[in-house]
N, C-alpha and C. Protein backbone atom coordinates (compact mmCIF):
# COMPACT_ATOMS: atom_id res chain seq x y z
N UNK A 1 38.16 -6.91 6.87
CA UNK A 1 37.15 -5.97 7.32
C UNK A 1 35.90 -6.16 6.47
N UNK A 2 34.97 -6.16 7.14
CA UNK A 2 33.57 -6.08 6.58
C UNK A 2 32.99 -4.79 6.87
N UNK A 3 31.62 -4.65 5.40
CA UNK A 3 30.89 -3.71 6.16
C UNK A 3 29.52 -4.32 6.54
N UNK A 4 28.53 -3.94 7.34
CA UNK A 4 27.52 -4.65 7.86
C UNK A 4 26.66 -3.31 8.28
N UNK A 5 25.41 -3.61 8.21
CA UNK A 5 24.49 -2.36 9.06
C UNK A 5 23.44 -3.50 9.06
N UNK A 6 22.21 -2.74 10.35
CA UNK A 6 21.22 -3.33 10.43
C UNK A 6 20.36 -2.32 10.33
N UNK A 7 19.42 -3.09 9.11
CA UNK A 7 18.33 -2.65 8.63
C UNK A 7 17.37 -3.10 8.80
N UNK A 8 16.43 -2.21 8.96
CA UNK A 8 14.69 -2.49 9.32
C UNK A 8 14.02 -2.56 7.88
N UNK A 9 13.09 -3.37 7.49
CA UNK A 9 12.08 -3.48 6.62
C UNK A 9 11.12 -3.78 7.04
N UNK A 10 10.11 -2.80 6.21
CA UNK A 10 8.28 -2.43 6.64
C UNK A 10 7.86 -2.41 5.12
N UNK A 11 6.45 -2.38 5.55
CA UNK A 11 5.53 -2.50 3.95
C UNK A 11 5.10 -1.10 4.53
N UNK A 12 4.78 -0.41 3.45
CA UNK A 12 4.31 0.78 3.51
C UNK A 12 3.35 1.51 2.12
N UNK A 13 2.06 0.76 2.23
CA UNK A 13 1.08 1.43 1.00
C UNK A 13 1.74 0.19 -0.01
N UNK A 14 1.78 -0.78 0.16
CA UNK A 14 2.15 -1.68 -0.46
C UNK A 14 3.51 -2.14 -0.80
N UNK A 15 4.08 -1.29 -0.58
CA UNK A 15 5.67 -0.91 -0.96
C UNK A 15 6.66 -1.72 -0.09
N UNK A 16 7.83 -2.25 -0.03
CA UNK A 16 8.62 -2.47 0.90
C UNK A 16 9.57 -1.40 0.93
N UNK A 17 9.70 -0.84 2.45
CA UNK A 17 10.35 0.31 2.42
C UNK A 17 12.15 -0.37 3.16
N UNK A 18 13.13 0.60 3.47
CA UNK A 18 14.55 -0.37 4.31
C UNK A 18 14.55 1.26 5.13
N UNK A 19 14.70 0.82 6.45
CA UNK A 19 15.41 1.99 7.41
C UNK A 19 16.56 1.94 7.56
N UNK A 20 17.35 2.50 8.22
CA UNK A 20 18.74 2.17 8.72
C UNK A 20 19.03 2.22 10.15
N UNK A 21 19.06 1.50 10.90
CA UNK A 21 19.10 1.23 12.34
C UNK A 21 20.42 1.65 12.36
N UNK A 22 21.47 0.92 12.02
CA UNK A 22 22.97 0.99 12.39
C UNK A 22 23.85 0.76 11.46
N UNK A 23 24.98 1.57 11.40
CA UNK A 23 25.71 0.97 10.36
C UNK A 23 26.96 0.90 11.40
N UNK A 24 27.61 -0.54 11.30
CA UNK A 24 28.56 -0.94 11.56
C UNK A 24 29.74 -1.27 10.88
N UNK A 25 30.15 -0.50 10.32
CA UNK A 25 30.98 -0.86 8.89
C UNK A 25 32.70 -0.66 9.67
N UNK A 26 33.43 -1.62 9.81
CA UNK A 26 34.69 -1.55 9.68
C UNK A 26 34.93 -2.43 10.62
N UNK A 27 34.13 -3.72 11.01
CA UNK A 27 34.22 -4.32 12.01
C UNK A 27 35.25 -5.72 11.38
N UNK A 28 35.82 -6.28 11.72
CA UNK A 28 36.49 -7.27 11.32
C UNK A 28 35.75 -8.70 11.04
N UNK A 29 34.65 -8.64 11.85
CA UNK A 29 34.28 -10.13 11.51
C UNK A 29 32.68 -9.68 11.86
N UNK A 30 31.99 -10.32 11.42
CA UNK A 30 30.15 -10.63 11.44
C UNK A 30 29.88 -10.62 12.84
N UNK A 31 30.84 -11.45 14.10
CA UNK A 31 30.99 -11.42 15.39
C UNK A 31 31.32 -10.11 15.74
N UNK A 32 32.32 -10.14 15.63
CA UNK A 32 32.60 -8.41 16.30
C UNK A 32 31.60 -7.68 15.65
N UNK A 33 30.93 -7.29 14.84
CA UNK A 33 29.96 -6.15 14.51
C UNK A 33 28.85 -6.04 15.20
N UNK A 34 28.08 -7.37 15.35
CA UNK A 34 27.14 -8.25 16.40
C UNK A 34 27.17 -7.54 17.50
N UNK A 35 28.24 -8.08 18.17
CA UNK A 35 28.85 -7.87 19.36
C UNK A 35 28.97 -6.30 19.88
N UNK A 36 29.82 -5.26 18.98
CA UNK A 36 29.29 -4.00 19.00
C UNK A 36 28.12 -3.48 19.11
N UNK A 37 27.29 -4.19 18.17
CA UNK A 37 26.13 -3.69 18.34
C UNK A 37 25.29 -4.21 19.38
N UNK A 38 25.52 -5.32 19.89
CA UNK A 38 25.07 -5.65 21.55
C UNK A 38 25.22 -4.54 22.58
N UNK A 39 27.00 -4.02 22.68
CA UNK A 39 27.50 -3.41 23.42
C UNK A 39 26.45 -1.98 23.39
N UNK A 40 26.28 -1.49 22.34
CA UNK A 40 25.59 -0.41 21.99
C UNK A 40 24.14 -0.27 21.99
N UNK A 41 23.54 -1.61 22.31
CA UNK A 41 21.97 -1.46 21.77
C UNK A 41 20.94 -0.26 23.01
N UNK A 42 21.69 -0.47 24.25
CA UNK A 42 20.59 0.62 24.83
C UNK A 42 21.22 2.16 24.09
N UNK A 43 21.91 2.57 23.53
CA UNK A 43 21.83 4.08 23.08
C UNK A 43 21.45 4.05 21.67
N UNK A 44 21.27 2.73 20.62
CA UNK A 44 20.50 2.46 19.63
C UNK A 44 18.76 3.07 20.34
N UNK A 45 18.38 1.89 20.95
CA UNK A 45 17.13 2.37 21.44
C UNK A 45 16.99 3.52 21.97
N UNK A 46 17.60 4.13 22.88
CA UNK A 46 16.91 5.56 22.78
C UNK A 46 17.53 6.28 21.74
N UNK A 47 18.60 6.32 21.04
CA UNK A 47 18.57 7.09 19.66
C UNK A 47 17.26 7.02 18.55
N UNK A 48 16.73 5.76 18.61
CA UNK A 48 15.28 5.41 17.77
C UNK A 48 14.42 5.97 18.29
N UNK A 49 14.06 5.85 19.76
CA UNK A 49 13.05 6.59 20.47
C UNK A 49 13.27 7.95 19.90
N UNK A 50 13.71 8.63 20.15
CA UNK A 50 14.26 10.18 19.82
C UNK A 50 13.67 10.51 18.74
N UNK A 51 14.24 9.62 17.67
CA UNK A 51 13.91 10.24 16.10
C UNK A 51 12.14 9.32 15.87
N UNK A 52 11.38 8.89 17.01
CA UNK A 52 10.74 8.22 16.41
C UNK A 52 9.66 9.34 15.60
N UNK A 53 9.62 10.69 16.49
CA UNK A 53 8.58 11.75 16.38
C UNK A 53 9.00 12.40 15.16
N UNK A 54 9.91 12.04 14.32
CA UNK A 54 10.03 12.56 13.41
C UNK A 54 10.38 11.70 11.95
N UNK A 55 9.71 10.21 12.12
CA UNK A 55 9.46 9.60 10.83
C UNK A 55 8.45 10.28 10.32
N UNK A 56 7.52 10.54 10.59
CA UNK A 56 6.28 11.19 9.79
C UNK A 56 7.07 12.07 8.55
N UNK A 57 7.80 13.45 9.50
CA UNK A 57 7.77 14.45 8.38
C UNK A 57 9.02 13.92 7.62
N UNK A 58 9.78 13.05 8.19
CA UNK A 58 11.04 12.59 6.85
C UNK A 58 10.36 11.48 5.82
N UNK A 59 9.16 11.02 6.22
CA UNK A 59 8.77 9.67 5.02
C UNK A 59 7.72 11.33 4.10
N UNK A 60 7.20 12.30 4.83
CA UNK A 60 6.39 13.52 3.54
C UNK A 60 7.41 13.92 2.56
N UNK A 61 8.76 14.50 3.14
CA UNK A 61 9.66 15.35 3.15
C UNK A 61 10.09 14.17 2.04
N UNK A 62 10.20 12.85 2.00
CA UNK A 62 11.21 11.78 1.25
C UNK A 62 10.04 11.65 0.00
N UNK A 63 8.55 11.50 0.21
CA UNK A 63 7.70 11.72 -0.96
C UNK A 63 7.71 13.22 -1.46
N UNK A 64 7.76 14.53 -1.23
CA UNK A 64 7.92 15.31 -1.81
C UNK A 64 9.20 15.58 -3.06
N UNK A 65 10.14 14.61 -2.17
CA UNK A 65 11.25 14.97 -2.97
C UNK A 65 11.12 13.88 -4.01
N UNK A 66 10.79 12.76 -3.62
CA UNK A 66 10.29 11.81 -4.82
C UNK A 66 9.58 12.43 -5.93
N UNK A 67 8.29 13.04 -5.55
CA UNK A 67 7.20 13.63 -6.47
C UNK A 67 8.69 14.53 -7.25
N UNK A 68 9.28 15.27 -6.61
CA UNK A 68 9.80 16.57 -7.51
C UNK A 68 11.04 15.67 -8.55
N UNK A 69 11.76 14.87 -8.20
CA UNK A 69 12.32 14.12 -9.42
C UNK A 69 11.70 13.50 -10.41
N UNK A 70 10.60 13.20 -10.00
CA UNK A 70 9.76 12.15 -10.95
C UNK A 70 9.31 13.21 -11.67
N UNK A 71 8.72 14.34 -11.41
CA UNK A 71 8.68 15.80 -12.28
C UNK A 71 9.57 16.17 -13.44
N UNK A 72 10.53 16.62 -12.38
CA UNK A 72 11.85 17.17 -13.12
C UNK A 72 12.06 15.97 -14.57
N UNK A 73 11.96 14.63 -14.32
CA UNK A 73 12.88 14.09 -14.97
C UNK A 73 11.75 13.94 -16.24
N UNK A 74 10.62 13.80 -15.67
CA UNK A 74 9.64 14.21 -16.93
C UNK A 74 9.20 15.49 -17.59
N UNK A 75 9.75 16.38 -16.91
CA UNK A 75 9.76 18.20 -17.58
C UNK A 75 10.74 18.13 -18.82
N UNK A 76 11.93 17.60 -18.52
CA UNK A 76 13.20 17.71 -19.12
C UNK A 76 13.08 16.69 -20.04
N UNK A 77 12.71 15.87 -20.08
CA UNK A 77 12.61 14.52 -21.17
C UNK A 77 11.47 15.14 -21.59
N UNK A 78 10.40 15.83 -22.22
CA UNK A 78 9.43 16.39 -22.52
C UNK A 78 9.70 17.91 -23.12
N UNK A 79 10.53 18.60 -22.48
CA UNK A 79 10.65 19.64 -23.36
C UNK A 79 13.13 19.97 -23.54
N UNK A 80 13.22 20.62 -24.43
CA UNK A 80 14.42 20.93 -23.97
C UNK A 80 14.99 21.96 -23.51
N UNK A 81 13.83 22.88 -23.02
CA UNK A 81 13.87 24.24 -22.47
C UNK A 81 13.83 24.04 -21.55
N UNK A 82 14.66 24.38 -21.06
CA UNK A 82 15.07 23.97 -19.34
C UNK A 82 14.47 25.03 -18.03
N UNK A 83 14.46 25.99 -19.02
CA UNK A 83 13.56 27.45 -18.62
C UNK A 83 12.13 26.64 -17.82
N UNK A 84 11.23 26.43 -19.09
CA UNK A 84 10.04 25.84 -19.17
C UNK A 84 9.81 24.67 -18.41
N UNK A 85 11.03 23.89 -18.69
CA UNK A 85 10.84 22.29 -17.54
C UNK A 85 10.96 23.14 -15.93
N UNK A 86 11.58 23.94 -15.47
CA UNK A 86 11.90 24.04 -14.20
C UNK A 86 10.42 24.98 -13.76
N UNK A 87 9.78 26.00 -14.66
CA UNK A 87 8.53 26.23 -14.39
C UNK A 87 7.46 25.89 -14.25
N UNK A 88 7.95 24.46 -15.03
CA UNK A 88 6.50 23.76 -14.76
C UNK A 88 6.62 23.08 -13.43
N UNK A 89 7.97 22.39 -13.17
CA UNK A 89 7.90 21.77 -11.82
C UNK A 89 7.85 22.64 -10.99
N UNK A 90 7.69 23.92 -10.75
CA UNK A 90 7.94 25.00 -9.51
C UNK A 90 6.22 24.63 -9.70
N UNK A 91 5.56 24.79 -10.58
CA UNK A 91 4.21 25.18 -10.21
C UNK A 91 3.35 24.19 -10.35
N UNK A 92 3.82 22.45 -10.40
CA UNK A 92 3.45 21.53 -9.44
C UNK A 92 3.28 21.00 -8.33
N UNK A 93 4.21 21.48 -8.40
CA UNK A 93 4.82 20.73 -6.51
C UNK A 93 4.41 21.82 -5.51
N UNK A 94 4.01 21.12 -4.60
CA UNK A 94 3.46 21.65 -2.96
C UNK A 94 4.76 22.15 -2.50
N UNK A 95 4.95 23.16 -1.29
CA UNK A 95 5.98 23.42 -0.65
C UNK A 95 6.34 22.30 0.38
N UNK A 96 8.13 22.31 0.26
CA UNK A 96 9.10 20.87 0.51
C UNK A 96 8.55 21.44 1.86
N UNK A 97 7.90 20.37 3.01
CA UNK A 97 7.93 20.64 4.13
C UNK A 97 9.40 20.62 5.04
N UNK A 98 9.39 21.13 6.07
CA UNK A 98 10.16 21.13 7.15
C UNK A 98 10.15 19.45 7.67
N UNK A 99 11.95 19.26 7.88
CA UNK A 99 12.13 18.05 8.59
C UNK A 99 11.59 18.17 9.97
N UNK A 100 11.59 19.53 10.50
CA UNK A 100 11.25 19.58 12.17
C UNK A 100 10.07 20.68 12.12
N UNK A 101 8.66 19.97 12.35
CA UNK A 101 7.74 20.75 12.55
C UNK A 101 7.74 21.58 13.49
C-alpha cells in the first residue's frame, strides 16, 4: 500500500504555496491511485469549483493565524509572563475572520 495525493503548487507574493486536490492514500499501486483518481475526476472538479469562492477567506483566515503564532511565539520567548505575552497578542492581532463570509 502506498500513500499518494495530488497536489497543486502556485507562487503566491513570492512564496511557493501546496494545495491539496486529493488524497488517495491506501491505494495499492501508483496505477490504481491514478486510475481512481481518473474514475473520480468529474466530482474532483466540481468539488474545486465549489470551494473555489472560498480560497480568498481560507488563504486571510491561514495568514491571520500565521500572524498570531508568529506573535505568540515571540510574546512568550520575550517575556515569561504568560499573562502579559497573551495580552499583548490579543491587542495585535485583527479579528480571525470568518471561513464563510
Amino acid at each position: 500500500m502506498i500513500s499518494t495525493a495530488l497536489v497543486e503548487s502556485y507562487r503566491q507574493d513570492g512564496k511557493i504555496r501546496h494545495r491539496l486536490i486529493a488524497n488517495l492514500q491506501g491505494a495499492e499501486s501508483l496505477v490504481a491511485a491514478l486510475g481512481r483518481l481518473a474514475a473520480e475526476r468529474e466530482a474532483v472538479r466540481k468539488e474545486r469549483a465549489e470551494l473555489e469562492s472560498s480560497i480568498p477567506h481560507a488563504e486571510e483566515f491561514y495568514q491571520v493565524i500565521t500572524t498570531a503564532v508568529s506573535t505568540v511565539t515571540t510574546a512568550v520567548a520575550s517575556t515569561a509572563d504568560v499573562t502579559a505575552a497573551t495580552q499583548q497578542v490579543t491587542s495585535t492581532l485583527p479579528a480571525i475572520p470568518s471561513l464563510h463570509p
